[in-house]
C-alpha atoms as a PDB file:
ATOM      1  CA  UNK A   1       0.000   0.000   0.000  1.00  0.00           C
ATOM      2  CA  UNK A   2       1.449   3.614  -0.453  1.00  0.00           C
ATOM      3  CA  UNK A   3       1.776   6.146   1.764  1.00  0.00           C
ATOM      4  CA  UNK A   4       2.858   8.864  -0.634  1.00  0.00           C
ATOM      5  CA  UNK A   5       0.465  12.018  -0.400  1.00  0.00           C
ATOM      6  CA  UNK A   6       0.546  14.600  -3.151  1.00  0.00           C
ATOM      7  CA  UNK A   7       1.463  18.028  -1.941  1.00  0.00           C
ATOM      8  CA  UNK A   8       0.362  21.282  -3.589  1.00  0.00           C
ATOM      9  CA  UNK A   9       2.127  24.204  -2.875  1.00  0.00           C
ATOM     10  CA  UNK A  10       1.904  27.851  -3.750  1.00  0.00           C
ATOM     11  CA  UNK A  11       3.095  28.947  -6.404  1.00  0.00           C
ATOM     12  CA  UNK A  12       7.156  30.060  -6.457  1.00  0.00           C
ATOM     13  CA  UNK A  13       6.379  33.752  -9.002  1.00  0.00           C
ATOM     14  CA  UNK A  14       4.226  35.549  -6.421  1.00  0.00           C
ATOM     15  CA  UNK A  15       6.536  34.418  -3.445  1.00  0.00           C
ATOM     16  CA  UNK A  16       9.608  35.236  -5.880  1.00  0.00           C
ATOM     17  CA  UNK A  17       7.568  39.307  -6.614  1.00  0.00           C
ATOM     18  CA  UNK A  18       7.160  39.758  -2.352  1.00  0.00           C
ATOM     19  CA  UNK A  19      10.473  38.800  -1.725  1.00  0.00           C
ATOM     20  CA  UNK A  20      12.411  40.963  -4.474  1.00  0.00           C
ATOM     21  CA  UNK A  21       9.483  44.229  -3.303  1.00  0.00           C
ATOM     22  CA  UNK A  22      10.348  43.364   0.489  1.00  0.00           C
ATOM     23  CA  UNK A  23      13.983  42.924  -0.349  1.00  0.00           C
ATOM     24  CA  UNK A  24      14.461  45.964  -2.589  1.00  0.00           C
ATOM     25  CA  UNK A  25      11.859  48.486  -0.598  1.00  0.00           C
ATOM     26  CA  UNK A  26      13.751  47.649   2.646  1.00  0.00           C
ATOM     27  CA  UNK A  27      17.226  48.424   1.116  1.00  0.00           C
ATOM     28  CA  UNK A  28      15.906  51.950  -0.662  1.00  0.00           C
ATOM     29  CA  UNK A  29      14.472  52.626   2.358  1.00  0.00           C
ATOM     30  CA  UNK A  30      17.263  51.970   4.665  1.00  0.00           C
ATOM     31  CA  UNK A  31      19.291  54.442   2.323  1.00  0.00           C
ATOM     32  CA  UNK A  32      16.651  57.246   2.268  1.00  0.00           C
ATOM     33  CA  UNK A  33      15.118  56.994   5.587  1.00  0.00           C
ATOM     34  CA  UNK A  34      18.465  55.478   7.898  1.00  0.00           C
ATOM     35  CA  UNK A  35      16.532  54.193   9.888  1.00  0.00           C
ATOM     36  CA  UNK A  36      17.656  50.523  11.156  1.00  0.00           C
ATOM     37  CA  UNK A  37      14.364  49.043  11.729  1.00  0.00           C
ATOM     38  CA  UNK A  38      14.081  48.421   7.839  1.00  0.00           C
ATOM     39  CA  UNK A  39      17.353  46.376   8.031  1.00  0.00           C
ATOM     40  CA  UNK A  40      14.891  43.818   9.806  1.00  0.00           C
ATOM     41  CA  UNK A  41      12.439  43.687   7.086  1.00  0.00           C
ATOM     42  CA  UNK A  42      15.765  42.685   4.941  1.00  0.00           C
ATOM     43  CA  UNK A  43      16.474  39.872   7.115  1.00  0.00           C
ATOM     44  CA  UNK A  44      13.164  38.815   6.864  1.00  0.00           C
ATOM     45  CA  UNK A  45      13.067  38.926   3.023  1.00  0.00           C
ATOM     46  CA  UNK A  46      16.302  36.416   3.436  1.00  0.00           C
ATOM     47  CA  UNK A  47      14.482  34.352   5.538  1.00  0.00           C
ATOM     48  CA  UNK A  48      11.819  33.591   2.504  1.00  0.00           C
ATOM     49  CA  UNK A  49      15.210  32.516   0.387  1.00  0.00           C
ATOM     50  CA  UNK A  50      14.768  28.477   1.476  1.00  0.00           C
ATOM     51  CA  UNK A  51      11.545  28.003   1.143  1.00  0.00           C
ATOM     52  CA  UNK A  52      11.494  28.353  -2.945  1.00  0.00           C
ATOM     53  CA  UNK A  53      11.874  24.980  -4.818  1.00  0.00           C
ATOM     54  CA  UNK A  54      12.170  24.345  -8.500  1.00  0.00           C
ATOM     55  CA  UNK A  55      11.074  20.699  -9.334  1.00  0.00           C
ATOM     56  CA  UNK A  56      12.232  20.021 -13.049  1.00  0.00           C
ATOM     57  CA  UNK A  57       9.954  17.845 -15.552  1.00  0.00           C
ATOM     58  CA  UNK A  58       9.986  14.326 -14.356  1.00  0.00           C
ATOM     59  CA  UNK A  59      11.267  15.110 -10.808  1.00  0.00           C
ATOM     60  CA  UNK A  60       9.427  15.170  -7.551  1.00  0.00           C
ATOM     61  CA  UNK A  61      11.032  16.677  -3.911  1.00  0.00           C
ATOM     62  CA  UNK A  62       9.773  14.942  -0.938  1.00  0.00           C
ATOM     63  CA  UNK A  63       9.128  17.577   2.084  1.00  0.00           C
ATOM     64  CA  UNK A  64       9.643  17.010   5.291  1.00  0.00           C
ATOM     65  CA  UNK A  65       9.098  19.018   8.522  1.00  0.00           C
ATOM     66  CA  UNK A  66      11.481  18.376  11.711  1.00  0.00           C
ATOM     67  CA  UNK A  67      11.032  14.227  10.725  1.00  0.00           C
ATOM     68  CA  UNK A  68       7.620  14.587  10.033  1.00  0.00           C
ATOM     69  CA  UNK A  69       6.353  13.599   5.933  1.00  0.00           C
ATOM     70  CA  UNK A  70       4.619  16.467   4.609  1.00  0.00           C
ATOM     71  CA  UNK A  71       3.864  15.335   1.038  1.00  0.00           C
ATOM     72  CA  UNK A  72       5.499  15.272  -2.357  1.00  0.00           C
ATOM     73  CA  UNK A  73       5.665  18.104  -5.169  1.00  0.00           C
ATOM     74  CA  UNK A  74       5.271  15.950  -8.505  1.00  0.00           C
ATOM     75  CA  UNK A  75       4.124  18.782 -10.499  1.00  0.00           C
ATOM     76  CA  UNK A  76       6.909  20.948 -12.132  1.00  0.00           C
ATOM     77  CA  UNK A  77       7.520  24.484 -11.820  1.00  0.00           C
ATOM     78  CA  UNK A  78       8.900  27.221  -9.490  1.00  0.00           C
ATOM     79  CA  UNK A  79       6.774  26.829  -5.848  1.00  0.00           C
ATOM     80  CA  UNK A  80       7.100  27.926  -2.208  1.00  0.00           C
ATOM     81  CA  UNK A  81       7.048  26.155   0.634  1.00  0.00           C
ATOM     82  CA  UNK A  82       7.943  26.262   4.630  1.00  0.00           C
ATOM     83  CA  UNK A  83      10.946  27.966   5.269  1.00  0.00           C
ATOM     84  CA  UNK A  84      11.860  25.352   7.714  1.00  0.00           C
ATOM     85  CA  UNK A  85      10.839  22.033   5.230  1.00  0.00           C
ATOM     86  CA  UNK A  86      13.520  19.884   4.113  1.00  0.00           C
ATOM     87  CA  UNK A  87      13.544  19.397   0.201  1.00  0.00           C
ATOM     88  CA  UNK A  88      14.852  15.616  -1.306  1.00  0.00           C
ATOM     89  CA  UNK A  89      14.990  15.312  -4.177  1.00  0.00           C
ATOM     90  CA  UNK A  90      13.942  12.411  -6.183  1.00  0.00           C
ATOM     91  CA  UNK A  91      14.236  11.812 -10.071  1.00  0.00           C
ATOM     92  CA  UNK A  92      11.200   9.894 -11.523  1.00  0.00           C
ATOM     93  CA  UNK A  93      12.904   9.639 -14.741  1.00  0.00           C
ATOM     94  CA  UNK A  94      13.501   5.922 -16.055  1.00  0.00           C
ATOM     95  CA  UNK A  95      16.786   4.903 -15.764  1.00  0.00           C
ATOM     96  CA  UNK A  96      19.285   2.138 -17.445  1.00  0.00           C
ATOM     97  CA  UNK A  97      21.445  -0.554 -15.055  1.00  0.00           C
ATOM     98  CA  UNK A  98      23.723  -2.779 -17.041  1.00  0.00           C
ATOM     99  CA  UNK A  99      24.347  -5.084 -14.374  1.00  0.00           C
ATOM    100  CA  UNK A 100      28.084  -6.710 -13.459  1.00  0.00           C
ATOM    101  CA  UNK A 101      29.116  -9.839 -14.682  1.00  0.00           C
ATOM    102  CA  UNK A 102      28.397 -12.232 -12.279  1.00  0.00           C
ATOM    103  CA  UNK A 103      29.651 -15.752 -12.125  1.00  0.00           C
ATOM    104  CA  UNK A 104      26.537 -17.909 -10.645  1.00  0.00           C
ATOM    105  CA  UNK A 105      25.722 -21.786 -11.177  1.00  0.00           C
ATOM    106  CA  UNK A 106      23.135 -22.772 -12.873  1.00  0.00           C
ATOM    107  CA  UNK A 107      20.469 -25.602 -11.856  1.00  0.00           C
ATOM    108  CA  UNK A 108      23.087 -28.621 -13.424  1.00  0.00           C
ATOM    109  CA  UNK A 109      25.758 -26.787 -10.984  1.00  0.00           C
ATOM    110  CA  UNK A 110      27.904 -25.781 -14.423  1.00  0.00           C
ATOM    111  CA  UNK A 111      29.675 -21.670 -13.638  1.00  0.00           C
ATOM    112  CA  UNK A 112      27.790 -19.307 -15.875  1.00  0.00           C
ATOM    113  CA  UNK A 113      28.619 -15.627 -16.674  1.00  0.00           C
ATOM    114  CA  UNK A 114      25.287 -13.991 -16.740  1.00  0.00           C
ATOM    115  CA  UNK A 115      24.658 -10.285 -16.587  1.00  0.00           C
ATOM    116  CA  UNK A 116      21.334  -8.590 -16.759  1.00  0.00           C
ATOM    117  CA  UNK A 117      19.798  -4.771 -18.389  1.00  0.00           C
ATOM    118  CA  UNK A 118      17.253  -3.097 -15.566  1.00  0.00           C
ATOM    119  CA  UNK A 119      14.669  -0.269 -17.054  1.00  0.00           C
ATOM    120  CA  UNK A 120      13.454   1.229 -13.818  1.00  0.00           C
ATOM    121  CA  UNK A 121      12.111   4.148 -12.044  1.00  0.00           C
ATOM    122  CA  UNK A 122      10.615   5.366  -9.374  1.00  0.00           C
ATOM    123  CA  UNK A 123       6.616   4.695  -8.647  1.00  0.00           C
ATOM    124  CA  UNK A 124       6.470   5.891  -5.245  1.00  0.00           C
ATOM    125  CA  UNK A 125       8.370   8.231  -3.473  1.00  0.00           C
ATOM    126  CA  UNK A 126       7.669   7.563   0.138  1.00  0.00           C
ATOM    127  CA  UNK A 127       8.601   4.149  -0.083  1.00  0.00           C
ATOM    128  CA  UNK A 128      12.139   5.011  -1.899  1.00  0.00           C
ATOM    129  CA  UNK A 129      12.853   7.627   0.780  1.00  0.00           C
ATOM    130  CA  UNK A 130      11.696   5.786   3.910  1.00  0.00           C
ATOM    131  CA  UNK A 131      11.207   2.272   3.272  1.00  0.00           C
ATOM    132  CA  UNK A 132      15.119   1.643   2.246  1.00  0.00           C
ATOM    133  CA  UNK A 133      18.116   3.361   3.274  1.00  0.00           C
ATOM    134  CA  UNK A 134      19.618   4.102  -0.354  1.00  0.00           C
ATOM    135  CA  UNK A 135      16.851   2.922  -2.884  1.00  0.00           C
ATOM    136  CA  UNK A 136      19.394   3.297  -6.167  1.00  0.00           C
ATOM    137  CA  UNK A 137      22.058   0.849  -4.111  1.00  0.00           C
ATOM    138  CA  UNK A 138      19.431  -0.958  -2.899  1.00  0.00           C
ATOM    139  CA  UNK A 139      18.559  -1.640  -6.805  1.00  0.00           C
ATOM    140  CA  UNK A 140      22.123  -2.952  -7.910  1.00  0.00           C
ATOM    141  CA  UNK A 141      21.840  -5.212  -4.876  1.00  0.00           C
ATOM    142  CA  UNK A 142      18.692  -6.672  -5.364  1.00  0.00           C
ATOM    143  CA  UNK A 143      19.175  -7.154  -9.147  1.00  0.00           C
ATOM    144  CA  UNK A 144      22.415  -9.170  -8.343  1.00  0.00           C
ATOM    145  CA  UNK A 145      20.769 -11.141  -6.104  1.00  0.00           C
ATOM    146  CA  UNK A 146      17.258 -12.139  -8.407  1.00  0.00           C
ATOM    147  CA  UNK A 147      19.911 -12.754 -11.259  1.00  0.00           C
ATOM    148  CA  UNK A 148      22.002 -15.473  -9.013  1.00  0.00           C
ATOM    149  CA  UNK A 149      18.361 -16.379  -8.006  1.00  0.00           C
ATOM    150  CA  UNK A 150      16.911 -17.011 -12.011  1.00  0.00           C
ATOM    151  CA  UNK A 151      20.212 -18.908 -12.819  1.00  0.00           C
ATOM    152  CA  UNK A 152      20.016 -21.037 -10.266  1.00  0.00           C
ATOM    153  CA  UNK A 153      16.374 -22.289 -11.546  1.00  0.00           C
ATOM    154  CA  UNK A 154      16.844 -22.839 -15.122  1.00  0.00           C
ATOM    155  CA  UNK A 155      19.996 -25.128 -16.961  1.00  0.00           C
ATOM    156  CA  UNK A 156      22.077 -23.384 -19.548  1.00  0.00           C
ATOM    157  CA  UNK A 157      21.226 -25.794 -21.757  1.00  0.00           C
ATOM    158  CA  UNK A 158      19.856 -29.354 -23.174  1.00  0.00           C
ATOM    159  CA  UNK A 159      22.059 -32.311 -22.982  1.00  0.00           C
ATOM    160  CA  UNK A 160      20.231 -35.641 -23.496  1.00  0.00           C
ATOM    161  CA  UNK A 161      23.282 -37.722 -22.140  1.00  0.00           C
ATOM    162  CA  UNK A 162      22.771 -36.268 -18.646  1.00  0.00           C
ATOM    163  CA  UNK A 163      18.716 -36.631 -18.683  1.00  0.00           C
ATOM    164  CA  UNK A 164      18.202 -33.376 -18.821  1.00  0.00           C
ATOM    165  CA  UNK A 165      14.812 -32.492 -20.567  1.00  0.00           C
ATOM    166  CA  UNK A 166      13.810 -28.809 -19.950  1.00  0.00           C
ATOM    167  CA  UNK A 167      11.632 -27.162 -21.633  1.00  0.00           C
ATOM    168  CA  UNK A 168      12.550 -23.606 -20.817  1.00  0.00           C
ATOM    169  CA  UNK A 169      16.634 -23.166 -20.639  1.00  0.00           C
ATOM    170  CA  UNK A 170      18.611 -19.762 -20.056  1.00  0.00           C
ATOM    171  CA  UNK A 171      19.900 -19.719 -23.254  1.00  0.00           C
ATOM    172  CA  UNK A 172      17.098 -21.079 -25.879  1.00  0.00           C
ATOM    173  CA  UNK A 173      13.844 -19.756 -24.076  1.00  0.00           C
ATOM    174  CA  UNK A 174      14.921 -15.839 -23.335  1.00  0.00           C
ATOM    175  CA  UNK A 175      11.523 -14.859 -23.921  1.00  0.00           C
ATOM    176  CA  UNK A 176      10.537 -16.893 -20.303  1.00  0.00           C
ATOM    177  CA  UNK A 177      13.296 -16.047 -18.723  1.00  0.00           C
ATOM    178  CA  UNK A 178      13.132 -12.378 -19.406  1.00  0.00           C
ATOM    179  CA  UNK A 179       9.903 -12.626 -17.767  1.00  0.00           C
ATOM    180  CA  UNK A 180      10.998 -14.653 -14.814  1.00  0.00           C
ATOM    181  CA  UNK A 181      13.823 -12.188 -14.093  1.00  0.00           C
ATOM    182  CA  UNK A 182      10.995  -9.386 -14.368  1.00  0.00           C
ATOM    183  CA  UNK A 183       8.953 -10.801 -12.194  1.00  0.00           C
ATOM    184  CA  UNK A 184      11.224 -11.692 -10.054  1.00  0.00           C
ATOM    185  CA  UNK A 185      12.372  -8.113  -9.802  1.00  0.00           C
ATOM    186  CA  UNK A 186       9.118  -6.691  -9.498  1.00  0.00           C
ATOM    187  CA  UNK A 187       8.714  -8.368  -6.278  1.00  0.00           C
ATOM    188  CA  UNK A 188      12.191  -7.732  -5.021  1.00  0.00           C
ATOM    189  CA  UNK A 189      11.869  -4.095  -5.512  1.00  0.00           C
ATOM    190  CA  UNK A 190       8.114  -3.352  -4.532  1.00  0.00           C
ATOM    191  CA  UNK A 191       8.978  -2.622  -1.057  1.00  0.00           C
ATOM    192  CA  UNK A 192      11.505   0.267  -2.811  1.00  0.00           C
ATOM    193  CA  UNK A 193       8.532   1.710  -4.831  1.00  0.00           C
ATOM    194  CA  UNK A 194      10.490   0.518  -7.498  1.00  0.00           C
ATOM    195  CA  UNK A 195       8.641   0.095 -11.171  1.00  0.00           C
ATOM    196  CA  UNK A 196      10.093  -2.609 -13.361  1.00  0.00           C
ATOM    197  CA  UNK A 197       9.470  -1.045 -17.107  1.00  0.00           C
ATOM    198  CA  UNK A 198      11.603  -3.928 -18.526  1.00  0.00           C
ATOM    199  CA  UNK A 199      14.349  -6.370 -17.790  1.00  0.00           C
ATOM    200  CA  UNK A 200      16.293  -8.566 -20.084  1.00  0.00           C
ATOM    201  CA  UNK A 201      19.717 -11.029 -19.641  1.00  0.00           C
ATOM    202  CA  UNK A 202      22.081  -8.917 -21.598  1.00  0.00           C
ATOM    203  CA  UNK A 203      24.964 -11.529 -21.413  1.00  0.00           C
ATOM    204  CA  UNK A 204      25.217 -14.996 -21.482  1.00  0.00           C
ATOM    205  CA  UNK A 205      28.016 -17.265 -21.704  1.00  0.00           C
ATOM    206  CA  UNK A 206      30.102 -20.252 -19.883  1.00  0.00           C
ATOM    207  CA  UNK A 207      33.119 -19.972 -17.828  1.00  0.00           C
ATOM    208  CA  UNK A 208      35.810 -19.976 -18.983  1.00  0.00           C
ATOM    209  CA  UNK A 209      37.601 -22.998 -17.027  1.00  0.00           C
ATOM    210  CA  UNK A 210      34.441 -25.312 -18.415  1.00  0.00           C
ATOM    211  CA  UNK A 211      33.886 -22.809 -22.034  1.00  0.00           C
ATOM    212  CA  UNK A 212      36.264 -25.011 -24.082  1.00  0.00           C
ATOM    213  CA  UNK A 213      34.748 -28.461 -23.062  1.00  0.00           C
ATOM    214  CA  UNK A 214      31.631 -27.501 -23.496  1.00  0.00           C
ATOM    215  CA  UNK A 215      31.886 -26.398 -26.892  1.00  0.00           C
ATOM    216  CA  UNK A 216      33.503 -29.259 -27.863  1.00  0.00           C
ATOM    217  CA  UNK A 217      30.258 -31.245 -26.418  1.00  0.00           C
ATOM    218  CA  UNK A 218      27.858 -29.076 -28.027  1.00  0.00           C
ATOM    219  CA  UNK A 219      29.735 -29.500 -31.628  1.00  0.00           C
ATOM    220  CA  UNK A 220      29.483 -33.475 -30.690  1.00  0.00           C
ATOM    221  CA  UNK A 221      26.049 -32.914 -30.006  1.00  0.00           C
ATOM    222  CA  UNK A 222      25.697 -31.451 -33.525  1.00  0.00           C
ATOM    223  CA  UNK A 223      27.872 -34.197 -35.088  1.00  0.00           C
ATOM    224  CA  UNK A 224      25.848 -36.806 -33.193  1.00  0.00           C
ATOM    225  CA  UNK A 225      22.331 -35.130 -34.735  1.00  0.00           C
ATOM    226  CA  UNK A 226      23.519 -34.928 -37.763  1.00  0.00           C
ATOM    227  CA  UNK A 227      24.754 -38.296 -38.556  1.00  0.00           C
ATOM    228  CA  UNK A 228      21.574 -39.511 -37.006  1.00  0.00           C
ATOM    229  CA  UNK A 229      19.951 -37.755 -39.923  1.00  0.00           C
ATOM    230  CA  UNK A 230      22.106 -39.137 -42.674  1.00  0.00           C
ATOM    231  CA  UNK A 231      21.604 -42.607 -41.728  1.00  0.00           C
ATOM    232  CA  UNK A 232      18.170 -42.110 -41.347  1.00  0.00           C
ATOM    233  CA  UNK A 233      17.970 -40.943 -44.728  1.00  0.00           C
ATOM    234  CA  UNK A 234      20.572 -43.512 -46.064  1.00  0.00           C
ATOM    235  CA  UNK A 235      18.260 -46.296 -44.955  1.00  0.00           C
ATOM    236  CA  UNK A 236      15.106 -44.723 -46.727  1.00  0.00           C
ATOM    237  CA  UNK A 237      17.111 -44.337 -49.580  1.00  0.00           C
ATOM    238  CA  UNK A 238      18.357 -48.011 -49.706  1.00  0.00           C
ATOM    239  CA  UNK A 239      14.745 -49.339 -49.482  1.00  0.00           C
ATOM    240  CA  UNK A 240      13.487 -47.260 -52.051  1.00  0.00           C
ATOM    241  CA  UNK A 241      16.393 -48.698 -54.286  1.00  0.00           C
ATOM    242  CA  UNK A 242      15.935 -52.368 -53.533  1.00  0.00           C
ATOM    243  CA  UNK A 243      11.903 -51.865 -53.895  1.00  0.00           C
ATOM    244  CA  UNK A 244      12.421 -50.118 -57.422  1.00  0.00           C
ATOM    245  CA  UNK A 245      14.166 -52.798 -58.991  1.00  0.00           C
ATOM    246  CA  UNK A 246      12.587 -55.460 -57.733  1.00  0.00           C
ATOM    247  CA  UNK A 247       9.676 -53.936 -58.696  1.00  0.00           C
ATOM    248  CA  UNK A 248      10.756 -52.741 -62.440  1.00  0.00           C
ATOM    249  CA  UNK A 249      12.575 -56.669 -62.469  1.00  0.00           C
ATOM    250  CA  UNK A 250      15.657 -55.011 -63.959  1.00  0.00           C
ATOM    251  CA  UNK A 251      18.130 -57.585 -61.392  1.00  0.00           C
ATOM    252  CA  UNK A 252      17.222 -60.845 -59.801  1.00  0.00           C
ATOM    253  CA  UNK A 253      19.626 -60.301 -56.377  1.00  0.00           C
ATOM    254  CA  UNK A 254      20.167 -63.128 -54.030  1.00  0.00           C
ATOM    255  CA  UNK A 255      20.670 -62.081 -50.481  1.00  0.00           C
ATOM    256  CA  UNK A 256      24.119 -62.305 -50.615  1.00  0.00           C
ATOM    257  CA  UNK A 257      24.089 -59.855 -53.829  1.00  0.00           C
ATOM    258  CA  UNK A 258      21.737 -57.343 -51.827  1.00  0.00           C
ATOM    259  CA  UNK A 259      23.904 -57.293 -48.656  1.00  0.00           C
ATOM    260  CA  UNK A 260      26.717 -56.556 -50.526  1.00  0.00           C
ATOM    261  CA  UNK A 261      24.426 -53.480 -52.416  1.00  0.00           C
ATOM    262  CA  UNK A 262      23.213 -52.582 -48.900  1.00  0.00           C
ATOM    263  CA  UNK A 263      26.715 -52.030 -47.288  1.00  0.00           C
ATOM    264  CA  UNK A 264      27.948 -49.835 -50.737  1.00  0.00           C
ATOM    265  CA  UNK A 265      24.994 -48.449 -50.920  1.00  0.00           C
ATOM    266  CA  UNK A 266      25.272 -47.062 -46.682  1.00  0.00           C
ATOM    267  CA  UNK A 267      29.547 -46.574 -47.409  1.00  0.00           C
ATOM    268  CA  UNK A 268      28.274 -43.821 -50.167  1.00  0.00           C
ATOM    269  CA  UNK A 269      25.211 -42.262 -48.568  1.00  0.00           C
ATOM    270  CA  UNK A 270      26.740 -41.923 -45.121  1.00  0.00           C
ATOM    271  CA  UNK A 271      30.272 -41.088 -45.339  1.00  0.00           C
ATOM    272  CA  UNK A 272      31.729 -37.665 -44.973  1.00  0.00           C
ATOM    273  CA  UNK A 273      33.764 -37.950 -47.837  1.00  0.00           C
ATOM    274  CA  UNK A 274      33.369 -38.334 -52.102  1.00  0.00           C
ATOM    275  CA  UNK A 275      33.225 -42.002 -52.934  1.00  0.00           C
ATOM    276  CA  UNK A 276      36.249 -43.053 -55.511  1.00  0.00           C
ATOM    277  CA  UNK A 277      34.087 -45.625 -58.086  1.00  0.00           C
ATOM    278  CA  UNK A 278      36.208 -48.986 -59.011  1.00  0.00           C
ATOM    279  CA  UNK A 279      35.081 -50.654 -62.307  1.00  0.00           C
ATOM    280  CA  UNK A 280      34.782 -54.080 -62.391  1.00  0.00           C
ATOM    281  CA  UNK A 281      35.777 -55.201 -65.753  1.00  0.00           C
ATOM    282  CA  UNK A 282      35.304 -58.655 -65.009  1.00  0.00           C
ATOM    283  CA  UNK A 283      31.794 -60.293 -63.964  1.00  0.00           C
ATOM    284  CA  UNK A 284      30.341 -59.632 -60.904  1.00  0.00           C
ATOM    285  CA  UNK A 285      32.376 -62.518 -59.355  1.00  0.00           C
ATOM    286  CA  UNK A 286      35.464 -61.841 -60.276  1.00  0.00           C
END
């Protein structure tokens, strides 16, 4: 729930007209009349000095009196206010963190380098001046932490030799995880009267004591798909042979004669290099 309460003030142009008349009169008068009492009219006309406040588009000051929350000044413009208020000031612009590089485990246990990009401002001012002691360090601190958090939750990636079937992983699904880290953040940072306009994992990447194995198992991963696929197809494309001709009857083959068609046949279609043709001059058996 928020506590923040709107404040109002007068406006800063007919406080800024008294003090220059009061300021001005009492010094011409001094001059022409000598007399000293006008000197404390002058003092007076200082003492209106603190209590003018310019709050720039997009800002906000938060006024306080001797401890005590007097509101907050969200529209901009010149105003004045108590003498004796204190002014903070507090941007409610939205602002950019590029987060550290942090090195955090993910859910296999495997070090990760993850880092994270924070669009925030601020939503309510009494929480980000009361509620937490510095609400911008308080930010960095908690986006750290719901970063470690995320990683923790998801694997890096697929690997089918260790069991591991996710369906959301932190580096193929970054449209989920984007919105776990958000709302993960937004709940971190309510109690800052923090808004979370957007959050994304800017950088992603394996240590770099475990980056070199692992690429090497994701390019046997790749190898291992691939010739999956080629022998796959190298079968289909062996039945489809032996079917044709003994459907158009253009060779009677024995099974001896189709093995040896089947294993030249595989030896062409699956390896990963050109085949050199021999001719036979002879007859098949020689």
């Amino acid at each position: 729930m928020s506590n923040e309460k709107t404040s109002t003030p007068s406006s800063g142009y007919i406080m800024l007209f008294v003090f220059l008349l009061l300021f001005l009169g009492s010094i011409a008068a001094i001059f022409i009349t000598r007399s000293p009492w006008f000197g404390a009219v002058t003092f007076f006309s200082l003492f209106l000095l603190p209590g003018f406040v310019l709050v720039n588009p997009n800002g906000s000051r938060v006024l306080l009196l001797f401890g005590k929350y007097i509101g907050t000044i969200r529209k901009n413009g010149l105003f004045w206010v108590n003498p004796f208020y204190t002014k903070q000031k507090i941007s409610l612009r939205a602002r950019n963190f590029d987060s550290e590089r942090l090195k955090v485990n993910d859910k296999l246990g495997n070090p990760i380098i993850i880092s994270t990009i924070l669009v925030w401002r601020v939503h309510d001012t009494h929480k980000a001046a009361f509620d937490v002691d510095n609400y911008e360090n308080f930010v960095r601190i908690q986006t750290d932490a719901a970063v470690r958090e995320l990683a923790s939750k998801y694997p890096y990636d697929n690997f089918a030799d260790e069991g591991v079937d996710e369906d959301i992983t932190l580096r193929s699904s970054m449209s989920e995880v984007n919105e776990a880290l958000e709302k993960e953040l937004e709940e971190r940072l309510l109690i800052a009267g923090i808004e979370v306009l957007e959050s994304r994992i800017g950088y992603l990447a394996y240590a770099n004591e475990i980056a070199s194995a692992m690429l090497k198992r994701q390019q046997a991963t790749a190898i291992v798909a691939a010739r999956h696929k080629i022998v796959e197809g190298a079968v289909s494309m062996v039945e489809m042979a032996l079917a044709e001709l003994s459907r158009k009857e253009i060779i009677q083959l024995d099974e001896e004669r189709k093995a040896a068609m089947v294993s030249n046949l595989m030896v062409i279609l699956c390896s990963d290099k050109d085949a050199a043709p021999v001719v036979n001059a002879g007859t098949l058996h020689t």
